[in-house]
PDB file of N, CA and C in Angstrom:
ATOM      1  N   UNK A   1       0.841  -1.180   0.000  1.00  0.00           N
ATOM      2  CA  UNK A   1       0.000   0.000   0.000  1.00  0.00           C
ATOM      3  C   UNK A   1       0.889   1.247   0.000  1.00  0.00           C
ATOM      4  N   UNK A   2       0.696   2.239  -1.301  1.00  0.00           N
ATOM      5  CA  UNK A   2       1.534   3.382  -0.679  1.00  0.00           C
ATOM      6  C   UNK A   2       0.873   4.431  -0.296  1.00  0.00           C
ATOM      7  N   UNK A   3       2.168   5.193   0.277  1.00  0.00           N
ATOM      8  CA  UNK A   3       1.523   6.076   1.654  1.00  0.00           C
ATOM      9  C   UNK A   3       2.114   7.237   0.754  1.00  0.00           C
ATOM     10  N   UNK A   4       0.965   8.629   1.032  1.00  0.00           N
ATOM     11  CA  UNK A   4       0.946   9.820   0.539  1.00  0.00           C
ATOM     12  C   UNK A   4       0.946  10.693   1.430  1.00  0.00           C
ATOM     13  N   UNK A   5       1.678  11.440   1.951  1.00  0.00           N
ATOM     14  CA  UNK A   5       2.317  12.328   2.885  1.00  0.00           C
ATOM     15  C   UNK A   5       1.285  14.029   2.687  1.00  0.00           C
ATOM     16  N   UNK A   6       0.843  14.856   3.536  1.00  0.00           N
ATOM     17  CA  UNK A   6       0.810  16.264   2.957  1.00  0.00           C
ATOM     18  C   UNK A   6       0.750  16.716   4.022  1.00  0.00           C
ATOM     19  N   UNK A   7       2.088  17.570   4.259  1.00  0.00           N
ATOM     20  CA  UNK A   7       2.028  18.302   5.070  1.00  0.00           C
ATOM     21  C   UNK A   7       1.253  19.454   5.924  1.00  0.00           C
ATOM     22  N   UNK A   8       1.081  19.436   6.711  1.00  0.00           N
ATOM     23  CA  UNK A   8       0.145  20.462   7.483  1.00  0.00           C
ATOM     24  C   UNK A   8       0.930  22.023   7.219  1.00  0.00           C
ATOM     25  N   UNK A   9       0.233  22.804   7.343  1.00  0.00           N
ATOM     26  CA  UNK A   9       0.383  24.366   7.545  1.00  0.00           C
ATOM     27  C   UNK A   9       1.536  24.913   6.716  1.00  0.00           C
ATOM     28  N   UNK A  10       2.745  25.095   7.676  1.00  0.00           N
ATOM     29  CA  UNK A  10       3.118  25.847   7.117  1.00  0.00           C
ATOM     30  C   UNK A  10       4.732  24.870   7.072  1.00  0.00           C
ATOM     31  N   UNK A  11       4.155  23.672   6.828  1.00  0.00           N
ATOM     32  CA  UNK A  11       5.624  22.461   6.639  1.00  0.00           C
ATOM     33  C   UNK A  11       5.875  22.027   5.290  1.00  0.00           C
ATOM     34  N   UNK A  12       7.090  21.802   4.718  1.00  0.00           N
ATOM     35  CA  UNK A  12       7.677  21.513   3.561  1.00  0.00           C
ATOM     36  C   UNK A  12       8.329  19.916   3.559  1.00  0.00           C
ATOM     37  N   UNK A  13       8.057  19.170   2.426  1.00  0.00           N
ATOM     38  CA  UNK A  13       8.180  17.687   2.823  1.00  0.00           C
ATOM     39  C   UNK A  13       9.664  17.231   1.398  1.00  0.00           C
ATOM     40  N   UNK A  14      10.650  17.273   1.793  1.00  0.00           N
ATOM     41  CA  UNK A  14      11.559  17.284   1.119  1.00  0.00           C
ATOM     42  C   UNK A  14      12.250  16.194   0.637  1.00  0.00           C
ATOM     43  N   UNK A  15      13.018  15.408  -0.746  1.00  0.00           N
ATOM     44  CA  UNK A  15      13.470  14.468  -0.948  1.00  0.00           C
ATOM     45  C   UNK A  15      14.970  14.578  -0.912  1.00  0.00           C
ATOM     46  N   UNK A  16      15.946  14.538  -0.031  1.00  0.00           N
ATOM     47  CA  UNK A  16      17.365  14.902  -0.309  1.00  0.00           C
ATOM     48  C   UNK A  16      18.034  14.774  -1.363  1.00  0.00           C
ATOM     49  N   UNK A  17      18.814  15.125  -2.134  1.00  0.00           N
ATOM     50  CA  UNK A  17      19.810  14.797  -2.959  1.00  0.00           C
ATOM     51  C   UNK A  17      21.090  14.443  -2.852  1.00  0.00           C
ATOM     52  N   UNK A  18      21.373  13.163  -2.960  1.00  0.00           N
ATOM     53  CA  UNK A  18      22.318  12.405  -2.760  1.00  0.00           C
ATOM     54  C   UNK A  18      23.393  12.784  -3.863  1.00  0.00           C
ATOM     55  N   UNK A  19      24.803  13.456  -3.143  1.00  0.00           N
ATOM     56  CA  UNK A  19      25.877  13.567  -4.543  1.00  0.00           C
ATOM     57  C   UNK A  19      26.146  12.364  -4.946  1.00  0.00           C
ATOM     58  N   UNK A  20      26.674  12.232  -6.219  1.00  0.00           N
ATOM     59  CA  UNK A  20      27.067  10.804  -6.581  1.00  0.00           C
ATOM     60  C   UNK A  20      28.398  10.933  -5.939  1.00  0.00           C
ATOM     61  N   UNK A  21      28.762   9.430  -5.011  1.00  0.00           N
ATOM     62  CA  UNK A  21      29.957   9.072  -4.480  1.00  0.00           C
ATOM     63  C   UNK A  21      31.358   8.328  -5.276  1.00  0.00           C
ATOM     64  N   UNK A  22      30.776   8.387  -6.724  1.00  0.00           N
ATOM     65  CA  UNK A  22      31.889   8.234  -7.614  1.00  0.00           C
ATOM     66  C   UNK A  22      31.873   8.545  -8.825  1.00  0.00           C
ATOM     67  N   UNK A  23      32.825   9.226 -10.008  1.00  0.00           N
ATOM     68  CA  UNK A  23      32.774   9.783 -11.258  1.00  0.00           C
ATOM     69  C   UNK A  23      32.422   9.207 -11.886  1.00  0.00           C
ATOM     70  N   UNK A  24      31.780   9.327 -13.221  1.00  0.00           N
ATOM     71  CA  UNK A  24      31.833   8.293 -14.371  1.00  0.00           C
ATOM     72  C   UNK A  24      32.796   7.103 -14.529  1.00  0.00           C
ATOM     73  N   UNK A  25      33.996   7.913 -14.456  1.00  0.00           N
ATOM     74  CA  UNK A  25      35.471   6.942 -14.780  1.00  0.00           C
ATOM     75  C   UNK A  25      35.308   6.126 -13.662  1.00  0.00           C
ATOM     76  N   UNK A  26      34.565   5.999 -12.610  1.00  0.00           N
ATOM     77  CA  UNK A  26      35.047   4.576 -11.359  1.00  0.00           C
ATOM     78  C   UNK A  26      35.456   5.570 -10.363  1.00  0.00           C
ATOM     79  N   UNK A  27      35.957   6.602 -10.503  1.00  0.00           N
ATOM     80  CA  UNK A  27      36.993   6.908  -9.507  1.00  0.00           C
ATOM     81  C   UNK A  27      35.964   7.587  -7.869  1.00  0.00           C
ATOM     82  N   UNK A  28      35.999   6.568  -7.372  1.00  0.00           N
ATOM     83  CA  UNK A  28      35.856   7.045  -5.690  1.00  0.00           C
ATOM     84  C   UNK A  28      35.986   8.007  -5.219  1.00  0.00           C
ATOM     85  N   UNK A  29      35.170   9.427  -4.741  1.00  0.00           N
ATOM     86  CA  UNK A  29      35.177  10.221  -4.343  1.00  0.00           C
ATOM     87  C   UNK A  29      35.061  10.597  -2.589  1.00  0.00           C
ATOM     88  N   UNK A  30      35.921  11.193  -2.109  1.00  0.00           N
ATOM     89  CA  UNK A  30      35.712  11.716  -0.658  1.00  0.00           C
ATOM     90  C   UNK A  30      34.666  11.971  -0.051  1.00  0.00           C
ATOM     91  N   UNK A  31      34.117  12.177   1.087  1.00  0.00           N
ATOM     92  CA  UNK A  31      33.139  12.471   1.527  1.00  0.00           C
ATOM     93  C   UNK A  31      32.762  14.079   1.381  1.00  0.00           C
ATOM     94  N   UNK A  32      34.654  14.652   1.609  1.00  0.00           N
ATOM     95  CA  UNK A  32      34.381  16.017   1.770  1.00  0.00           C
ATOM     96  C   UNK A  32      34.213  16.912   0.108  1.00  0.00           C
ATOM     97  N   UNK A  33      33.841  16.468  -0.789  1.00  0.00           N
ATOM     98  CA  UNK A  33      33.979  16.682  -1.995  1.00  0.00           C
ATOM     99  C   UNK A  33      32.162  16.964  -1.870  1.00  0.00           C
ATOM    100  N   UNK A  34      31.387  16.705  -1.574  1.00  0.00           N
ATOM    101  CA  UNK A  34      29.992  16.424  -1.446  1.00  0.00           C
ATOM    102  C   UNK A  34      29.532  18.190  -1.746  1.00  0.00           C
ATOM    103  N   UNK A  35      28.351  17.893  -2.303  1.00  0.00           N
ATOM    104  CA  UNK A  35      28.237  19.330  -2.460  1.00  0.00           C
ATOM    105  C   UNK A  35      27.069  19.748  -1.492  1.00  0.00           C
ATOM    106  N   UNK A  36      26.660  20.942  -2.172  1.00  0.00           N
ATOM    107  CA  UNK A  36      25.573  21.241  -0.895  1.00  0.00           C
ATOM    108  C   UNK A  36      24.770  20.721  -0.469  1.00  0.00           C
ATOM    109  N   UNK A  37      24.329  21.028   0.662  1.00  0.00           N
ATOM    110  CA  UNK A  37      23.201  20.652   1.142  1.00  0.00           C
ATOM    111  C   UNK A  37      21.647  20.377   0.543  1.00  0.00           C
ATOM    112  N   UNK A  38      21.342  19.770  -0.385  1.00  0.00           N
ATOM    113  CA  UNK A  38      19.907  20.328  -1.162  1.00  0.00           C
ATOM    114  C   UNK A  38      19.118  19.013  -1.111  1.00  0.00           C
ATOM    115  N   UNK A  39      17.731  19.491  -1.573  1.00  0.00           N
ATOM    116  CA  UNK A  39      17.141  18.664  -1.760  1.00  0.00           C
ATOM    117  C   UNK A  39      15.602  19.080  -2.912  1.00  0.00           C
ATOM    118  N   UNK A  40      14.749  17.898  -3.207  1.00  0.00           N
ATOM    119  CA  UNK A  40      13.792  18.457  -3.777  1.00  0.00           C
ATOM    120  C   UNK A  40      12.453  18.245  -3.269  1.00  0.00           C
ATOM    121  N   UNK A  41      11.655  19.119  -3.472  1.00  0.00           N
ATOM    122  CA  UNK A  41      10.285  19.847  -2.753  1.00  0.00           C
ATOM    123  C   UNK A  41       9.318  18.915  -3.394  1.00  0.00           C
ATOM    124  N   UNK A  42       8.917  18.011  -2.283  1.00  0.00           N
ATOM    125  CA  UNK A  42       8.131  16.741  -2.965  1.00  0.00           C
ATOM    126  C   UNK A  42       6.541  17.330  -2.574  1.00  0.00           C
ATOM    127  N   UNK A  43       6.365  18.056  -1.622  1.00  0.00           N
ATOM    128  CA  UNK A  43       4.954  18.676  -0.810  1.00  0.00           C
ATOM    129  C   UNK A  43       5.418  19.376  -0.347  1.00  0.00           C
ATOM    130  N   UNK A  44       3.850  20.321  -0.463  1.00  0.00           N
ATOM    131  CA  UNK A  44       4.260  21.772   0.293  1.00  0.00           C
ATOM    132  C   UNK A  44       2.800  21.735   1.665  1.00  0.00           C
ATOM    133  N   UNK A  45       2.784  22.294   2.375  1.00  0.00           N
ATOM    134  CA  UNK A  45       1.795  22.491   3.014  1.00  0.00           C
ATOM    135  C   UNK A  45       0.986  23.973   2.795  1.00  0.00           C
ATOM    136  N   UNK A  46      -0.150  23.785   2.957  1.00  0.00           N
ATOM    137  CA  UNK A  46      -1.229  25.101   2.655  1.00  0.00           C
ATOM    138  C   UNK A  46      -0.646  26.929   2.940  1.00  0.00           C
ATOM    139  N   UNK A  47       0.209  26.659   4.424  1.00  0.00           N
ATOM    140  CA  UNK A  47       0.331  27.669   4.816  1.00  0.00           C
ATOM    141  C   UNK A  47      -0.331  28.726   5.768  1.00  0.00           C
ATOM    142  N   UNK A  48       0.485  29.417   6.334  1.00  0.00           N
ATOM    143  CA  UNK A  48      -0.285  30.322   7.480  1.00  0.00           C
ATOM    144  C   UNK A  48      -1.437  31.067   7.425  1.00  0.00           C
ATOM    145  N   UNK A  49      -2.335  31.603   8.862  1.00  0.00           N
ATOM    146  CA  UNK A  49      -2.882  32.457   8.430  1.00  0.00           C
ATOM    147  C   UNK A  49      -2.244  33.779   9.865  1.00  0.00           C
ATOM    148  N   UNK A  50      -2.066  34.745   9.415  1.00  0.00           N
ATOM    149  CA  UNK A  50      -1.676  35.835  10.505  1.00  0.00           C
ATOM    150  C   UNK A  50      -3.131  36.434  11.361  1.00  0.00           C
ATOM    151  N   UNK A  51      -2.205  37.587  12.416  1.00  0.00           N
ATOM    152  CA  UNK A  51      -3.516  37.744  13.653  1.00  0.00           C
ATOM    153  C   UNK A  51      -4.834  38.188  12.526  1.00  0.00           C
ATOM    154  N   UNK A  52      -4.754  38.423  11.759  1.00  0.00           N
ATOM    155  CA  UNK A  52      -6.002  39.306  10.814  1.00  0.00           C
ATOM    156  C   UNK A  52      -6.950  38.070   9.834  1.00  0.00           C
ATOM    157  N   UNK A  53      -6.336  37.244  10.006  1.00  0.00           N
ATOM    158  CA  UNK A  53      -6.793  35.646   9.192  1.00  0.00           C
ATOM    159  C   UNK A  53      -6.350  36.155   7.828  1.00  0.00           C
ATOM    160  N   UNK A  54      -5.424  36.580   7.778  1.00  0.00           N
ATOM    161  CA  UNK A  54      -4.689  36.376   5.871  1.00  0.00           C
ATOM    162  C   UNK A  54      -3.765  35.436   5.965  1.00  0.00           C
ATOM    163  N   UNK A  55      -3.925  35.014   5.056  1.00  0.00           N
ATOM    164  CA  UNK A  55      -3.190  34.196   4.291  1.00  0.00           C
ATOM    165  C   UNK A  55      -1.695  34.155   3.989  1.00  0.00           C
ATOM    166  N   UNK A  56      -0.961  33.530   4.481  1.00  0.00           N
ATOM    167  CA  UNK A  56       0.297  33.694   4.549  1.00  0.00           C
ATOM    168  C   UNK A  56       0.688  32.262   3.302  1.00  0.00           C
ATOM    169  N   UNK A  57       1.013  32.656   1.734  1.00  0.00           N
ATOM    170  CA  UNK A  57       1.675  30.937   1.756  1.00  0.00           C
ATOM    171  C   UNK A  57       3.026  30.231   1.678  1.00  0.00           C
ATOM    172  N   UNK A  58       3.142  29.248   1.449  1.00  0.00           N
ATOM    173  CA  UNK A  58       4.284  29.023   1.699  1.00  0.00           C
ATOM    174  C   UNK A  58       5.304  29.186   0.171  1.00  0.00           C
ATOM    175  N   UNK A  59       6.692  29.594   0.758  1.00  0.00           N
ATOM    176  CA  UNK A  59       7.623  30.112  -0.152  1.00  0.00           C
ATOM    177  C   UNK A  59       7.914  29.347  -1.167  1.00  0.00           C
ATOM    178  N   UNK A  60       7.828  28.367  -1.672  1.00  0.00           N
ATOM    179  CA  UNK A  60       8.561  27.537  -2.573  1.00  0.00           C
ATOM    180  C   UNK A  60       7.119  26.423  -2.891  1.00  0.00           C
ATOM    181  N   UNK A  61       7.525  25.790  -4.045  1.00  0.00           N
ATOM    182  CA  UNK A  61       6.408  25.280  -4.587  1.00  0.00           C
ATOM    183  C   UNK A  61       7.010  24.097  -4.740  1.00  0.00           C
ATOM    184  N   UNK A  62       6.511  22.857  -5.419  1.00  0.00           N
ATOM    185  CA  UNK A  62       6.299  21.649  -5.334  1.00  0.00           C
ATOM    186  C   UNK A  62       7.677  21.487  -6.013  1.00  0.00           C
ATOM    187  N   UNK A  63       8.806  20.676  -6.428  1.00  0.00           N
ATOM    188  CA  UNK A  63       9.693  20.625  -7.476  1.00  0.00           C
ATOM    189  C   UNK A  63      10.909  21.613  -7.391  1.00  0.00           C
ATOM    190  N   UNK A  64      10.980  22.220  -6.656  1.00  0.00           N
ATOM    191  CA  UNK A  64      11.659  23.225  -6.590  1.00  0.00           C
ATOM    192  C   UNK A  64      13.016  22.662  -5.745  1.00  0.00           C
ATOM    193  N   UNK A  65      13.894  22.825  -6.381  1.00  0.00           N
ATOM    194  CA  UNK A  65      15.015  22.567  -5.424  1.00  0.00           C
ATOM    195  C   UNK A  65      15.511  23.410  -4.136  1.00  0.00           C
ATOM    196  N   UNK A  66      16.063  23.169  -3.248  1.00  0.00           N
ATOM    197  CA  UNK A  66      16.224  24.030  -1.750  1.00  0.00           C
ATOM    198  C   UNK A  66      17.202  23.727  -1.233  1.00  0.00           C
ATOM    199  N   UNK A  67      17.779  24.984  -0.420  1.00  0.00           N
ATOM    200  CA  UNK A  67      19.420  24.900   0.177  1.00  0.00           C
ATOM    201  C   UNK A  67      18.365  24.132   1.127  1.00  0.00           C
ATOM    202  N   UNK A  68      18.992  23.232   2.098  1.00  0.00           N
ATOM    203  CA  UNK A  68      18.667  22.602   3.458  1.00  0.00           C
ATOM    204  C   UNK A  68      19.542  23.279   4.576  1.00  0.00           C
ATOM    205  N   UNK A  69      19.500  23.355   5.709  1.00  0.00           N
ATOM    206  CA  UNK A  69      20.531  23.379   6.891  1.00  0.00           C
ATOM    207  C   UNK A  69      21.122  22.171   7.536  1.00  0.00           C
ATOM    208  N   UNK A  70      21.916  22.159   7.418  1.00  0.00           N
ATOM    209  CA  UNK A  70      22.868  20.771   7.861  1.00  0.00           C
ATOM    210  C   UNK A  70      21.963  20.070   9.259  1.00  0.00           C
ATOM    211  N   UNK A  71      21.353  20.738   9.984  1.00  0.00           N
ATOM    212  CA  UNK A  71      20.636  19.836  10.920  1.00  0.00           C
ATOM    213  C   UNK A  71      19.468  20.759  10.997  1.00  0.00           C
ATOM    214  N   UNK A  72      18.197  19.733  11.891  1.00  0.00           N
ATOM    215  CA  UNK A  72      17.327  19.959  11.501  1.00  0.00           C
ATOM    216  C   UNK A  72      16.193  19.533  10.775  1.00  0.00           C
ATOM    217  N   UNK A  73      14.806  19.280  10.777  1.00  0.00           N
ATOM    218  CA  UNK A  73      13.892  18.678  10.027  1.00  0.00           C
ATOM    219  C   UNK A  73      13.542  17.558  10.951  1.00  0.00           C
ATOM    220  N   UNK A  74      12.522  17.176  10.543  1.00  0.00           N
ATOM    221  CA  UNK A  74      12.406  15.552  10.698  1.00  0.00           C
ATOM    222  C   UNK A  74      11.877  14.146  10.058  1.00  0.00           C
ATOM    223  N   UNK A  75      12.953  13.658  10.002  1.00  0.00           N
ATOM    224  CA  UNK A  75      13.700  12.877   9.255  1.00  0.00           C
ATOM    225  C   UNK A  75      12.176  11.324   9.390  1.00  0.00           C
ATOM    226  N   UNK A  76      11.567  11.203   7.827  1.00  0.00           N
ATOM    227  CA  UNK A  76      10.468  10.391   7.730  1.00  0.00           C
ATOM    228  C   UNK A  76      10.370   9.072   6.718  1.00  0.00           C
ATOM    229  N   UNK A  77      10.146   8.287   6.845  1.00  0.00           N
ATOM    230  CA  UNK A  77      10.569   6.951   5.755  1.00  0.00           C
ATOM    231  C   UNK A  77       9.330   6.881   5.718  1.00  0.00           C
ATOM    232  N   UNK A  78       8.823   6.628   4.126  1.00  0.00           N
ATOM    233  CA  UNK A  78       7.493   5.991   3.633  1.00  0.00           C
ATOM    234  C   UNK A  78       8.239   5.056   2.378  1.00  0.00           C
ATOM    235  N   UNK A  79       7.457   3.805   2.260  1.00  0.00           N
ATOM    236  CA  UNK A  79       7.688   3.126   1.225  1.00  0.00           C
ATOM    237  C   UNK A  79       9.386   3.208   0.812  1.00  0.00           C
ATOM    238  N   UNK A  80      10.082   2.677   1.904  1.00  0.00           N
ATOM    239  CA  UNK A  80      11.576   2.456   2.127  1.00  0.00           C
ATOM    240  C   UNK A  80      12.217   3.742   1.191  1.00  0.00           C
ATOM    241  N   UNK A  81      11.318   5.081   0.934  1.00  0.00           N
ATOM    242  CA  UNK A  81      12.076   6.429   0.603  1.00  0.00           C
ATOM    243  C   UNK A  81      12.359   6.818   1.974  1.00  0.00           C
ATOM    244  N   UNK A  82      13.189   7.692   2.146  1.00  0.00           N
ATOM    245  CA  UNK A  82      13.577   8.459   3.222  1.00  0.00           C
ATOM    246  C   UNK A  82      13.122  10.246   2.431  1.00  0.00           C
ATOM    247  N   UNK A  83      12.521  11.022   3.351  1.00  0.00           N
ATOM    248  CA  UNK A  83      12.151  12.349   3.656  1.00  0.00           C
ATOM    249  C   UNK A  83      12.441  12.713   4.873  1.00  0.00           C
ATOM    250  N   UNK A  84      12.457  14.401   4.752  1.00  0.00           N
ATOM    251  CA  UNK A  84      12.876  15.332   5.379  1.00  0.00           C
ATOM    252  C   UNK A  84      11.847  16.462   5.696  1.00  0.00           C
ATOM    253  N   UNK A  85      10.920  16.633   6.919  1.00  0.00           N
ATOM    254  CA  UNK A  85       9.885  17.736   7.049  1.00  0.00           C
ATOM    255  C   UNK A  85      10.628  18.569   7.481  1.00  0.00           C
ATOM    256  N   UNK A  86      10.479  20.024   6.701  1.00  0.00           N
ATOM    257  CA  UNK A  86      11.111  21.274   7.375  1.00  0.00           C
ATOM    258  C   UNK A  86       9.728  22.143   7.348  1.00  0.00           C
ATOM    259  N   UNK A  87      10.030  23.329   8.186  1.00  0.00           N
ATOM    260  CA  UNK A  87       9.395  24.300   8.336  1.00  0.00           C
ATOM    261  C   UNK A  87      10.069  25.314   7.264  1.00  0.00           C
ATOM    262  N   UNK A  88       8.794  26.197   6.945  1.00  0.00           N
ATOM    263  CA  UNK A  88       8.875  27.307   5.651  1.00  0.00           C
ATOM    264  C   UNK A  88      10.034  27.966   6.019  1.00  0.00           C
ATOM    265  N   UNK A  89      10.293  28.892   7.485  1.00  0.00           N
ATOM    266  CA  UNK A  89      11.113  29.496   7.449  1.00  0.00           C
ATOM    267  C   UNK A  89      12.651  28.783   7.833  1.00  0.00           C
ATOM    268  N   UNK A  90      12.291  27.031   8.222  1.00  0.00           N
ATOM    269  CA  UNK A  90      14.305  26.656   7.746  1.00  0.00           C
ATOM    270  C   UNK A  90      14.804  26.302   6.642  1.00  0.00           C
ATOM    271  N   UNK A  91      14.528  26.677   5.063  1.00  0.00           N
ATOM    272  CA  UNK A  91      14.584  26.436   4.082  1.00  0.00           C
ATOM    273  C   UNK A  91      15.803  28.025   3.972  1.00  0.00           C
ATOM    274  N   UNK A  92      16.848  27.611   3.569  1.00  0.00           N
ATOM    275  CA  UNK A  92      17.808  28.560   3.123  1.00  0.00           C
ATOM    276  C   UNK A  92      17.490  29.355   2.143  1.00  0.00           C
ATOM    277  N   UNK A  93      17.089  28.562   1.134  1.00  0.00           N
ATOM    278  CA  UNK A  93      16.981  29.656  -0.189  1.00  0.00           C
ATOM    279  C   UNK A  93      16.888  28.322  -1.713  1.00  0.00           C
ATOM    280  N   UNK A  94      16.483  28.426  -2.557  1.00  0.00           N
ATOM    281  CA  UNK A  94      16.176  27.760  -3.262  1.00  0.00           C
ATOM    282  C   UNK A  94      17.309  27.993  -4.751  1.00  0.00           C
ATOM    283  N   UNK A  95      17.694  26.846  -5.251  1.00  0.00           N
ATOM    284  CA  UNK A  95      18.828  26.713  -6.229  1.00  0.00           C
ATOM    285  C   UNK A  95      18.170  26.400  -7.725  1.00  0.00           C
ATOM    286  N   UNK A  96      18.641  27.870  -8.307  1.00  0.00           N
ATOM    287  CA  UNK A  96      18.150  27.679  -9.942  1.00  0.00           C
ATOM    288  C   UNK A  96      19.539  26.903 -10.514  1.00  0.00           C
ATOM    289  N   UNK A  97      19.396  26.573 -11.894  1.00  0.00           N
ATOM    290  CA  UNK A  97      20.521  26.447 -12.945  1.00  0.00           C
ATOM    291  C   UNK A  97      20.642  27.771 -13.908  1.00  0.00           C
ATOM    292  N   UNK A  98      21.517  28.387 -13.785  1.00  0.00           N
ATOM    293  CA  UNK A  98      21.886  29.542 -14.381  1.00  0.00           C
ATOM    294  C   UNK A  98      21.985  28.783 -16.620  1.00  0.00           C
TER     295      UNK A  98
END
């Protein structure tokens, strides 16, 4: 049976991105070679409402790639994937391709 996740309010449900741990050529790479922190924006949650009941929503949209903070979130397994729930405001900043 699979399980479909959606975050409440104002939480972001994230898939990490794993660097590849070795080049094309074979060659074995370091740990410290790893690049940033990121991941991709699998669910978003609805979002806030402030003291006035507006609508606050959340920053980043479904697909969107995102700096992460090295700790932090909490860390969720469905259907032997591993996810990451963060809140709207611990999301660093989101990574285009120039």
């Amino acid at each position: 049976m699979a399980k479909h996740l959606v975050p409440l309010l104002n939480r972001i449900l994230v898939e990490k991105i794993v660097p590849p741990s070795k080049t094309t050529a074979g060659i074995l790479l370091p740990e410290k070679t790893a690049k940033l922190n990121s991941g991709k924006v699998v669910a978003v949650g609805s979002g806030l409402r402030d003291k006035e009941g507006n609508h606050i929503p959340v920053s980043v949209k479904e697909g969107d790639t995102v700096l992460l903070p090295d700790y932090g979130g909490t860390e969720i397994k469905l259907d032997d994937k591993e996810y990451h729930l963060y809140r709207d405001e611990d999301i660093l900043g989101t990574l285009h391709d120039d």
